[in-house]
Protein backbone atom coordinates (compact mmCIF):
# COMPACT_ATOMS: atom_id res chain seq x y z
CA UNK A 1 -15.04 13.81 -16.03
CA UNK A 2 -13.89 10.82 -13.93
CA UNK A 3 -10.71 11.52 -11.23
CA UNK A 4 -9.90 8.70 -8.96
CA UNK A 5 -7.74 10.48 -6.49
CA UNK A 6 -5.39 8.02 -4.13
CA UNK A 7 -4.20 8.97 -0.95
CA UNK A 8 -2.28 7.20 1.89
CA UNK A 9 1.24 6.23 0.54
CA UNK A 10 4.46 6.13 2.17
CA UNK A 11 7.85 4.96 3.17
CA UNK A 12 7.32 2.74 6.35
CA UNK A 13 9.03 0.00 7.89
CA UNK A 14 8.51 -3.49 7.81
CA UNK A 15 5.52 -5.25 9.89
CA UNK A 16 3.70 -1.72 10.25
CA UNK A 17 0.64 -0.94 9.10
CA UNK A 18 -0.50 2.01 5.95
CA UNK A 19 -4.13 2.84 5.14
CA UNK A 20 -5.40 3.65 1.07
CA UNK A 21 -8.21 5.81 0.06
CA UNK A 22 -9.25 6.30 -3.57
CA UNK A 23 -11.87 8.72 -3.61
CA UNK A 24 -14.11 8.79 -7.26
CA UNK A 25 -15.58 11.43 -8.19
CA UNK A 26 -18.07 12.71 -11.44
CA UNK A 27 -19.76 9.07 -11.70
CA UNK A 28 -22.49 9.05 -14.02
CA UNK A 29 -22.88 5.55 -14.13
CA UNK A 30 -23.57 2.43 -12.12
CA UNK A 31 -19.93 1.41 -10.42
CA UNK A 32 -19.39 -2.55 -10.75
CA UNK A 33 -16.59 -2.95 -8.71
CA UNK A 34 -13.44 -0.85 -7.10
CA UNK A 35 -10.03 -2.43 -6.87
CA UNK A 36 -6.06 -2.21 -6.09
CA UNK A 37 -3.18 -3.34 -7.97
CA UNK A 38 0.35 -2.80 -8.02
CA UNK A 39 3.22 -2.55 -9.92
CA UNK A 40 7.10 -3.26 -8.93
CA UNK A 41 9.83 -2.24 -10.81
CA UNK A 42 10.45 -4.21 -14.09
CA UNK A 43 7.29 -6.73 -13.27
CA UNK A 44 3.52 -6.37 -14.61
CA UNK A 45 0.76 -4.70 -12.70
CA UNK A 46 -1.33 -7.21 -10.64
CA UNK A 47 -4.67 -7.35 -8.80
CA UNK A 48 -3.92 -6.68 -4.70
CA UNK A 49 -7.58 -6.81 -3.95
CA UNK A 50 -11.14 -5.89 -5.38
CA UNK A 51 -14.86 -5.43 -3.97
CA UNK A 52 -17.89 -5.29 -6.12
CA UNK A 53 -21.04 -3.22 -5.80
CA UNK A 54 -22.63 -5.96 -3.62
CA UNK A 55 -19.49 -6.35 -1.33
CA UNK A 56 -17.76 -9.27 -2.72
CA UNK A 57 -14.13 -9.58 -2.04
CA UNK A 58 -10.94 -11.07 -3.61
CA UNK A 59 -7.23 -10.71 -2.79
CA UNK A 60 -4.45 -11.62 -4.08
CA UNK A 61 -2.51 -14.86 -2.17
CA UNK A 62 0.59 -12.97 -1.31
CA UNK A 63 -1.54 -10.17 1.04
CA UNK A 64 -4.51 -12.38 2.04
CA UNK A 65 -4.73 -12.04 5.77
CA UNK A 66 -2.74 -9.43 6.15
CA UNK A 67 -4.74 -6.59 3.72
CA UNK A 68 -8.32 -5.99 3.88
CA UNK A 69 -10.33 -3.87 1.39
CA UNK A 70 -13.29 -1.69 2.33
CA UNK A 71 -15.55 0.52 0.39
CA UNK A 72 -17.75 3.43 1.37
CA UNK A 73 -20.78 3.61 -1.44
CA UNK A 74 -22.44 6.69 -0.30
CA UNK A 75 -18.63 8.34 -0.88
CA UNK A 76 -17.55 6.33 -3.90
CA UNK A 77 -14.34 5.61 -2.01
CA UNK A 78 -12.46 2.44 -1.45
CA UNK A 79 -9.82 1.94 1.49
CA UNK A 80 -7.14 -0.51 1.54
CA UNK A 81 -5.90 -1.44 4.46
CA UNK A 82 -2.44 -3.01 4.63
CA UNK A 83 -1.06 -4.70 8.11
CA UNK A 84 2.20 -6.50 8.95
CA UNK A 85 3.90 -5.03 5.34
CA UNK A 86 6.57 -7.00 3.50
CA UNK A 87 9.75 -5.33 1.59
CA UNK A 88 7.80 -7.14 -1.23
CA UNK A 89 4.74 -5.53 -0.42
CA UNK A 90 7.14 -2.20 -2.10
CA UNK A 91 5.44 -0.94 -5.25
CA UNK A 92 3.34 1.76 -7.03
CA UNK A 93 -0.25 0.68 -6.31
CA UNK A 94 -3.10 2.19 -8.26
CA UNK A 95 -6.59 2.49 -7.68
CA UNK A 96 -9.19 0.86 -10.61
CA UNK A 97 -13.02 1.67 -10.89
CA UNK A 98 -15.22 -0.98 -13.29
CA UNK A 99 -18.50 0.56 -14.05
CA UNK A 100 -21.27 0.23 -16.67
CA UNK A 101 -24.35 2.11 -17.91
CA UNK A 102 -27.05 0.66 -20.92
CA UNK A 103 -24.58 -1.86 -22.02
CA UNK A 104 -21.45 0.24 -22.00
CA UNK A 105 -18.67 -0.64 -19.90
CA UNK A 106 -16.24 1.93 -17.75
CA UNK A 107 -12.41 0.98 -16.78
CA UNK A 108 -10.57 3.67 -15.02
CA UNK A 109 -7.34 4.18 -13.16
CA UNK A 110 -6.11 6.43 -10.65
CA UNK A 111 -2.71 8.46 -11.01
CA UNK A 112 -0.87 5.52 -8.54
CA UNK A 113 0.73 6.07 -5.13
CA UNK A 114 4.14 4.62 -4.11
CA UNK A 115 4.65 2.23 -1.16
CA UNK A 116 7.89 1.59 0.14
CA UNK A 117 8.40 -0.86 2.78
CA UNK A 118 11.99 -1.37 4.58
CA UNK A 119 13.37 -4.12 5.91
């Protein structure tokens, strides 16, 4: 069974600094890409930032320069790190894992861990 657990959340202030992890475990397939999105209240979940297998990266425009994403492959875990945060930056943020195996395609999601940035 596939668990993405996150880890790293918190209430911080504003211009500090937080570090994700989103650990995967019970792969039995090729992983494609590892991502973060987020959600604020009462808007739609969006892409933060995502890395493929081969180490291509894309951010969103609202945290380019300011997050970076990482990934560990022998570990399976991906690390978001997020500098100089934004009250706007506040939201749930959930981890996503894009595999595939013999044609078959894998989309999971991790339980989500709250951010919460004050001004």
């Amino acid at each position: 069974q596939v668990q993405l657990v996150e880890s790293g959340g918190g209430l911080v202030q504003a211009g500090t600094s937080l570090r994700l992890s989103c650990a995967a475990s019970g792969i039995m397939f090729s992983i494609d890409a590892m991502g973060w999105y987020r959600q604020a209240p009462g808007k739609q979940r969006e892409l933060v930032a995502r890395i493929t297998s081969g180490g291509t990266t894309n951010y969103a425009d609202s945290v380019k320069g300011r997050f970076t994403i990482s990934r560990d492959n022998a570990k399976n875990t991906v690390y978001l790190q997020m500098d100089s945060l934004k009250p706007e930056d506040t939201a749930v943020y959930f981890c996503n894992l894009a595999g595939s195996s013999f044609g078959r395609g894998y989309d999971y999601w991790g339980q989500g861990t709250q951010v919460t940035v004050s001004s």
